[in-house]
Protein backbone atom coordinates (compact mmCIF):
# COMPACT_ATOMS: atom_id res chain seq x y z
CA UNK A 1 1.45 -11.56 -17.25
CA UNK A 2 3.15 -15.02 -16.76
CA UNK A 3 0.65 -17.75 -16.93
CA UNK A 4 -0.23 -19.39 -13.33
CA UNK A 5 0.81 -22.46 -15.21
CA UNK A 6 0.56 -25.22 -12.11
CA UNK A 7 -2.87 -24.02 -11.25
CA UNK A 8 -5.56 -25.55 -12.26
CA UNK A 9 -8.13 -24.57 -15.17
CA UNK A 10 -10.92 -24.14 -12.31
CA UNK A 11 -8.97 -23.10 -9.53
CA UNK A 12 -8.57 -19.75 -7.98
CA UNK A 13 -5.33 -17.88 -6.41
CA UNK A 14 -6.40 -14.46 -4.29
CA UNK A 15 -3.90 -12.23 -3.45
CA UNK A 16 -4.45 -9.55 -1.41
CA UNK A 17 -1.90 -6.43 -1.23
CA UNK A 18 -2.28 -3.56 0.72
CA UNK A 19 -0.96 0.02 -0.44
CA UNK A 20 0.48 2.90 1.11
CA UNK A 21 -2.42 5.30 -0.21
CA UNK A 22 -5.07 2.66 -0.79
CA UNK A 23 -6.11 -1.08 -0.37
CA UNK A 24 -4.75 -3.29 -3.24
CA UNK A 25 -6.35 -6.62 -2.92
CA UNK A 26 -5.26 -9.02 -6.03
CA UNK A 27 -7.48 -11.75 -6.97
CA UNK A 28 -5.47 -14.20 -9.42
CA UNK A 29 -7.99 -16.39 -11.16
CA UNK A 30 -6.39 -18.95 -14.06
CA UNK A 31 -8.50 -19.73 -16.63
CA UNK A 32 -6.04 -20.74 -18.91
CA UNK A 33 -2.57 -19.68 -20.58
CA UNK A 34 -3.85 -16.24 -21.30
CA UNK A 35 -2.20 -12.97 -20.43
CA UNK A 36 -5.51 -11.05 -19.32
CA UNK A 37 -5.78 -8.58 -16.82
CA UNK A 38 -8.28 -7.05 -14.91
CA UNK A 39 -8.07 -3.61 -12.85
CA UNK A 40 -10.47 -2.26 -10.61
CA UNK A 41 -9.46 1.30 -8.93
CA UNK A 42 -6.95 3.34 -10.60
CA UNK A 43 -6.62 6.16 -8.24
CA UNK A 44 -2.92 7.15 -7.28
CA UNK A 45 -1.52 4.06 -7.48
CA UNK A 46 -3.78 1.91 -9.20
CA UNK A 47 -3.80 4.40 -12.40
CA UNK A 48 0.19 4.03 -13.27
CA UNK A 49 0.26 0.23 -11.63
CA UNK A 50 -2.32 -1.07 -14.73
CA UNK A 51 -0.12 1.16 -17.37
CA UNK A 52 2.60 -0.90 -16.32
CA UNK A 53 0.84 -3.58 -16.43
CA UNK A 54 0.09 -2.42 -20.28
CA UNK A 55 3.53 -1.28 -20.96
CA UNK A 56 4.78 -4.76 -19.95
CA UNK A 57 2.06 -6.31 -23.16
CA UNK A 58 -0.60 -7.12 -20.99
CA UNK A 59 -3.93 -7.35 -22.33
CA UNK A 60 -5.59 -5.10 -19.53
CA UNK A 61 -9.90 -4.30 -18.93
CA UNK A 62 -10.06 -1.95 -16.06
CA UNK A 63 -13.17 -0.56 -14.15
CA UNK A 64 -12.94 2.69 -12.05
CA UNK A 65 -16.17 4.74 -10.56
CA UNK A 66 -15.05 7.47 -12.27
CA UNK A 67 -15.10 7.67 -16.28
CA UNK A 68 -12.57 10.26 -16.45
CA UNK A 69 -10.16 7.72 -15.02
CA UNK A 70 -10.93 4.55 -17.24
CA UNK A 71 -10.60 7.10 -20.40
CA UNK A 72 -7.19 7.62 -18.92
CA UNK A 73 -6.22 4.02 -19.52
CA UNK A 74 -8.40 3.85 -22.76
CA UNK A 75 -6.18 5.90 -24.51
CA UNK A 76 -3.28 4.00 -23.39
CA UNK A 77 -4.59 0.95 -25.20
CA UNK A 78 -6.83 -1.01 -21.93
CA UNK A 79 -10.54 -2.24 -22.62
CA UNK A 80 -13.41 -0.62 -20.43
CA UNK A 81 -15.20 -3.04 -17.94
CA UNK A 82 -18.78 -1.51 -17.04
CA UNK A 83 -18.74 -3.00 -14.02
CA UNK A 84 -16.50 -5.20 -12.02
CA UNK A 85 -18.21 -8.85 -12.96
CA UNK A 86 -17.33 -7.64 -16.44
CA UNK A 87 -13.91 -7.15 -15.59
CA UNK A 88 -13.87 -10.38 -14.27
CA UNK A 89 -15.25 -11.98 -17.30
CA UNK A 90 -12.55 -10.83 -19.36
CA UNK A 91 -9.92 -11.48 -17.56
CA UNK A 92 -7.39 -14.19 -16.24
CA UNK A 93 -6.31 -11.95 -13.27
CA UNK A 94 -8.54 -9.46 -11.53
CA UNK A 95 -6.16 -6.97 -9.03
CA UNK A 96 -7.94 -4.79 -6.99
CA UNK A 97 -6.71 -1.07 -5.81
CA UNK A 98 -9.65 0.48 -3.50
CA UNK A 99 -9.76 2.82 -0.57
CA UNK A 100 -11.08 1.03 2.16
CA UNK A 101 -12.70 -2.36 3.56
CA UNK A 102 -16.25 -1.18 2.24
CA UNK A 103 -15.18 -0.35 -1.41
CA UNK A 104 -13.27 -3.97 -1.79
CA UNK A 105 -16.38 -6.13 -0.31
CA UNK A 106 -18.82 -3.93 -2.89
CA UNK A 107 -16.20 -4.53 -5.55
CA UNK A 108 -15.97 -8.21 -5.18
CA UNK A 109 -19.37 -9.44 -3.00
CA UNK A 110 -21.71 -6.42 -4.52
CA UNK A 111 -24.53 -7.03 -6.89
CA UNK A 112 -22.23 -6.61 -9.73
CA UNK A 113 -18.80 -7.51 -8.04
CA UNK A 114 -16.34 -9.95 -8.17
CA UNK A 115 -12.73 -10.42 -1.39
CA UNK A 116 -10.02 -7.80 2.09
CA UNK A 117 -8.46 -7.47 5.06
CA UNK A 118 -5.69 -5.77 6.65
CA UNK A 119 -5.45 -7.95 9.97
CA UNK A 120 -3.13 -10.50 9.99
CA UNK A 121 -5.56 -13.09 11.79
CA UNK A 122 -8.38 -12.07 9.17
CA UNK A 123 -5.95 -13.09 6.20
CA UNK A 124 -6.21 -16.21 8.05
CA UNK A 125 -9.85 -16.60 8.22
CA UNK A 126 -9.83 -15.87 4.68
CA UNK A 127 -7.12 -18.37 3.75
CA UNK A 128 -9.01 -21.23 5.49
CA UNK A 129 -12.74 -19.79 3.30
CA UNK A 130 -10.72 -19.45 -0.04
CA UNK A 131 -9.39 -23.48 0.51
CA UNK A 132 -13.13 -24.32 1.27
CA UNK A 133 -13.84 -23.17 -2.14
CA UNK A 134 -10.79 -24.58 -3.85
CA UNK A 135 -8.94 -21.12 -3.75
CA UNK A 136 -5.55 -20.30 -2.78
CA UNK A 137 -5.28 -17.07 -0.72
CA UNK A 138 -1.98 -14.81 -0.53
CA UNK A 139 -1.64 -11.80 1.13
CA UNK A 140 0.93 -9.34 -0.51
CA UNK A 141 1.13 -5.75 1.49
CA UNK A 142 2.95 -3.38 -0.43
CA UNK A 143 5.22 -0.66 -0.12
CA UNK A 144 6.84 2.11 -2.16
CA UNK A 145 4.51 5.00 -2.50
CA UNK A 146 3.13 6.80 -5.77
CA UNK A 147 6.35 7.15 -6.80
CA UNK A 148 7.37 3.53 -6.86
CA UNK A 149 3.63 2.68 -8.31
CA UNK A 150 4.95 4.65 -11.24
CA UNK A 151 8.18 3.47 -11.79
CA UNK A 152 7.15 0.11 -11.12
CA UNK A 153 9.65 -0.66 -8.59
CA UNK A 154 7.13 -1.12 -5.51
CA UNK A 155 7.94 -3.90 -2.73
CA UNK A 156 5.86 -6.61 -2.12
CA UNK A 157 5.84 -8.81 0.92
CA UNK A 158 4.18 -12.17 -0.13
CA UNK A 159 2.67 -14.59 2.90
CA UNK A 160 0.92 -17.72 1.41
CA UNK A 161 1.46 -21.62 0.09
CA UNK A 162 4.95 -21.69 -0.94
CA UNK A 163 4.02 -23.79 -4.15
CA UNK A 164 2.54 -20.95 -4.68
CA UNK A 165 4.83 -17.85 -4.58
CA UNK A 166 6.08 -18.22 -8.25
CA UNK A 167 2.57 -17.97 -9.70
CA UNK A 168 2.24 -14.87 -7.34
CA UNK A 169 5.33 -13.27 -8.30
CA UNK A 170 4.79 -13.98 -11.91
CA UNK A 171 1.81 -11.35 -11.63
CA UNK A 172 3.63 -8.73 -9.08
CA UNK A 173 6.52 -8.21 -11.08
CA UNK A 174 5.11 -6.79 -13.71
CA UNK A 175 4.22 -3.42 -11.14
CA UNK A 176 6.71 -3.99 -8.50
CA UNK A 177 10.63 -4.93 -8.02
CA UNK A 178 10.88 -6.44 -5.03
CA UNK A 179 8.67 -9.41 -4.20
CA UNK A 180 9.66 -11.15 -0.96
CA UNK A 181 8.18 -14.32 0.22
CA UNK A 182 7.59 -14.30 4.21
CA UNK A 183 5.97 -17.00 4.95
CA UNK A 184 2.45 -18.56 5.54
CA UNK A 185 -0.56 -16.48 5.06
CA UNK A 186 -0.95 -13.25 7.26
CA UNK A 187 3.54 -13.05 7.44
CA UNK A 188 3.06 -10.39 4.71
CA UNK A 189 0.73 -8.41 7.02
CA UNK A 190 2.60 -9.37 9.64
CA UNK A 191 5.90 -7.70 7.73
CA UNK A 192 3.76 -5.05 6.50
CA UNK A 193 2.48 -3.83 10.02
CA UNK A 194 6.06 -3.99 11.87
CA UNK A 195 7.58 -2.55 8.75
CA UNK A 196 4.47 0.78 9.01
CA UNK A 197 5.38 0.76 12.70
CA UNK A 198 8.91 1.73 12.69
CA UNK A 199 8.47 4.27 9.38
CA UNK A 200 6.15 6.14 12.09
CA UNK A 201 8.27 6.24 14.50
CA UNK A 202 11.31 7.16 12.68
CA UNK A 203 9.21 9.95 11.24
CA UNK A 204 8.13 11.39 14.62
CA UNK A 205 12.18 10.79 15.65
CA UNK A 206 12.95 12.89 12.38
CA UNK A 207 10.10 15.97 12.62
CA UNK A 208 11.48 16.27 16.37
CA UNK A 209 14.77 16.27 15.17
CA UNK A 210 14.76 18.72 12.56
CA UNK A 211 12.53 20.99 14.64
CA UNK A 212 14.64 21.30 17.47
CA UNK A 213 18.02 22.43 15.17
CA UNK A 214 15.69 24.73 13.05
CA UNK A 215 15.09 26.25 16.77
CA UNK A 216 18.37 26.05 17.80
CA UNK A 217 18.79 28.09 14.23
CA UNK A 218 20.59 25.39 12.21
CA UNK A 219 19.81 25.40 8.19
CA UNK A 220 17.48 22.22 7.73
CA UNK A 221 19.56 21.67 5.05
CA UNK A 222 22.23 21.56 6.32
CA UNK A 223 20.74 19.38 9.43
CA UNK A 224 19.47 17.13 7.31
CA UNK A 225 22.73 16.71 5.18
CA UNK A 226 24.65 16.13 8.33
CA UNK A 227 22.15 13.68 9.81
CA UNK A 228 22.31 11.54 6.14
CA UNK A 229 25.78 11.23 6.76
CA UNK A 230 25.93 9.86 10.13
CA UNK A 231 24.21 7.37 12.59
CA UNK A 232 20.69 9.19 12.36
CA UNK A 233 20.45 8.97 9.11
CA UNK A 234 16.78 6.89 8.00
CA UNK A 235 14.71 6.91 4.98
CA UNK A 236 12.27 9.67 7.15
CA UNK A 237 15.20 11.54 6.64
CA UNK A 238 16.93 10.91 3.34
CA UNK A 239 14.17 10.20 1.04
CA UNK A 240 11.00 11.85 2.54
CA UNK A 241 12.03 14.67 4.42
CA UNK A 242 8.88 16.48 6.72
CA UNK A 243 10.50 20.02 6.48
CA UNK A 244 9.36 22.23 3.56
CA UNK A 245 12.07 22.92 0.53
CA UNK A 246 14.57 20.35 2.57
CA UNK A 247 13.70 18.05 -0.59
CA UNK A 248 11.81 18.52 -3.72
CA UNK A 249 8.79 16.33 -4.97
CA UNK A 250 8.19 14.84 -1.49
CA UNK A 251 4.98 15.58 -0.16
CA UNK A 252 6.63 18.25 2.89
CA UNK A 253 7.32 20.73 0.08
CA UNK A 254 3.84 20.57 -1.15
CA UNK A 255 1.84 21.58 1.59
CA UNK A 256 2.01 17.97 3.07
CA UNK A 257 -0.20 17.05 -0.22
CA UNK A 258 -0.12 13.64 -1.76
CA UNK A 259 1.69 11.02 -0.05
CA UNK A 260 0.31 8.51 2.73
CA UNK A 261 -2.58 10.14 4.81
CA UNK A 262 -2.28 10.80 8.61
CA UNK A 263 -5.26 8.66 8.79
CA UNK A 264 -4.23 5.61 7.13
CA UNK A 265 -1.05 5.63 9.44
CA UNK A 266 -3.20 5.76 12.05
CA UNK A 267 -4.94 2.87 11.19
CA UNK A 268 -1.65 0.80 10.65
CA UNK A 269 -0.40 2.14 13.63
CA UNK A 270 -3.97 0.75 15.12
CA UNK A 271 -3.42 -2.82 13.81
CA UNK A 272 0.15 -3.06 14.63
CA UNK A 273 -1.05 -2.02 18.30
CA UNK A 274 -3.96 -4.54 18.32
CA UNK A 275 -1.28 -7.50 17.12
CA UNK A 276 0.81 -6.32 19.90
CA UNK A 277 -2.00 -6.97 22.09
CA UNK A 278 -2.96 -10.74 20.72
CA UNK A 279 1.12 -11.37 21.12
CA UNK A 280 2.02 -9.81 24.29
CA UNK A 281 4.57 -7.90 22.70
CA UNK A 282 5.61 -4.70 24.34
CA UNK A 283 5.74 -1.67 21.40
CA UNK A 284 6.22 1.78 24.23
CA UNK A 285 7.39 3.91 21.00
CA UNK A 286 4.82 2.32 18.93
CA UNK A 287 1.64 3.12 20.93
CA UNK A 288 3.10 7.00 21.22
CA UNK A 289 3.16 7.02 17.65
CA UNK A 290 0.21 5.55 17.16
CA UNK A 291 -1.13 8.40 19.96
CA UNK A 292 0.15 11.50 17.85
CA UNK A 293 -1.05 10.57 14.70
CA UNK A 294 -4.62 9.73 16.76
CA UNK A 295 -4.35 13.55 17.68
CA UNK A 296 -2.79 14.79 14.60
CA UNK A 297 -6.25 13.31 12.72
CA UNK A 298 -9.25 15.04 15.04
CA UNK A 299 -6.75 18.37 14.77
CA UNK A 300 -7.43 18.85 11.00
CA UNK A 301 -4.17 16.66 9.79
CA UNK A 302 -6.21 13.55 8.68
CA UNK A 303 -5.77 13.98 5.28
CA UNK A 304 -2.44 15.76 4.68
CA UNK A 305 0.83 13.50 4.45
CA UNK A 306 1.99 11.61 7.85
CA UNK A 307 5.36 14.12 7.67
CA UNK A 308 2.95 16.91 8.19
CA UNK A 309 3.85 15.69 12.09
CA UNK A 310 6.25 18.30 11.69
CA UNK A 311 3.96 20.94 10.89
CA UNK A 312 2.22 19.44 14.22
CA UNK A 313 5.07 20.14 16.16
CA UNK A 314 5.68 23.75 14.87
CA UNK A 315 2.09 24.72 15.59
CA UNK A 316 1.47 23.26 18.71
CA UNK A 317 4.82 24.66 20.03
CA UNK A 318 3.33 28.30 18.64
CA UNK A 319 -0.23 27.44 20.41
CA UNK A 320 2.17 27.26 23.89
């Protein structure tokens, strides 16, 4: 890791990054010139994020609730934290990568912890706390999947100081390719949200698509092929196709296994429609979405992949 060479010896930098499959909340704190790491949650995407973080000659001490995943990263050459203070103790950089609101606050507030959000206006409040106490917060939502975790090529979307972008980056680029700066704080939630919003509703566009020309008794294929050469063509489509054995090693040709949960696109689908609300923005398509994947959760989907919208369709056309 690049030292955070303009901050100061006592001074602290939080980023906080949210993840397709999980949380990731990155708390930067410089204590020097030192290339420590810490990790805390290596589930999905934390496991292969902190090997690249080791590949890249990072000295790395990583805590996980489960011992069968620190040995994991043991053997790869990272040091064991027992808890997360320890981590923090040991390192120059603590990054977080937990499932939900209630597993970050334990991490970093708990008896032995270490600080989340996923709201645009609570980034905010926690940008205006984290100057209070001569911190610097930056939100960095991220994007790219399992896949990108563990190629290293995810996308962050960086909202913070300015002056303090490069120290941020210097960190994210050793797990992700892309690291855009936005803005002030929240503009990477902000990014994030909009960015969530339209993926849903290009995948309920796609599942509806491809349904109605495997009806119609097209090849899916074929349909798809003919869609990724011409104007419907969209990631939903190309890259993460919902119909089974379209494409392999996406998440539709695995019984909708893996991926990004119904549920969590629900709840990004919930915050984009409750920052439509505080803006007066009108998102029709986006509160539909945001609808289906509400039903698609109480009806048994909640934890299979949000393409399994297409498996939706099919059934509830076969309940009619």
């Amino acid at each position: 890791m690049a030292a955070l060479s303009n901050v100061t010896r006592n001074s602290k930098v939080l980023i906080q990054v949210i993840g397709k499959n999980r949380t990731f909340s990155c708390s930067a704190v410089q204590h020097g010139s030192g290339k420590r790491v810490g990790f805390i949650g290596l589930g999905n995407m934390g496991g292969p994020m902190a090997l690249n973080l080791l590949n890249k000659g990072n000295s790395v001490t990583v805590y996980d609730v489960y011992p069968e995943a620190m040995s994991k990263l043991q053997n790869a050459g990272a040091a064991i934290g027992h808890s997360p203070a320890e981590v923090a103790e040991k390192s120059d950089t603590i990054i977080t990568m937990l499932p939900n609101s209630t597993h970050v606050q334990e991490a970093y507030a708990g008896e032995n912890g270490v600080f989340h959000t996923i709201d645009p206006s609570v980034s905010k409040e926690m940008a205006s706390l984290a100057e209070k106490k001569a911190m610097t917060f930056i939100d960095a939502p991220v994007s790219g999947g399992v896949m990108a975790a563990k190629a290293g090529t995810l996308t962050f979307m960086v909202g913070g100081p300015e002056k303090e972008f490069e120290n941020a980056k210097a960190v994210l680029e050793h797990v992700g390719k892309n690291i855009v700066y936005c803005g002030s704080v929240g503009s990477g939630q902000a990014a994030k949200i909009c960015n969530n919003m339209l993926l849903a509703i290009n995948m309920v566009g796609t599942a509806e698509a491809m349904n109605l020309g495997v009806r119609l008794g097209l090849d899916p294929k074929l349909l798809s092929n003919i869609i990724n050469t011409s104007s419907g063509r969209s990631w939903s489509s190309e890259i993460y196709n919902p119909v089974p054995g379209v494409l392999p090693n996406v998440p539709a040709s695995n019984n909708y296994e893996g991926g990004f949960g119904t549920a969590l696109m629900m709840k990004d689908l919930g915050l984009a429609q409750s920052s439509a609300t505080r803006s007066n923005s009108a998102i029709p398509l986006g509160s539909l979405a945001h609808q289906l994947y509400r039903l698609m959760s109480v009806r048994g989907y909640a934890k299979k992949d949000f393409s399994s919208i297409y498996q939706f369709l099919q059934k509830s056309e076969n309940s009619n």
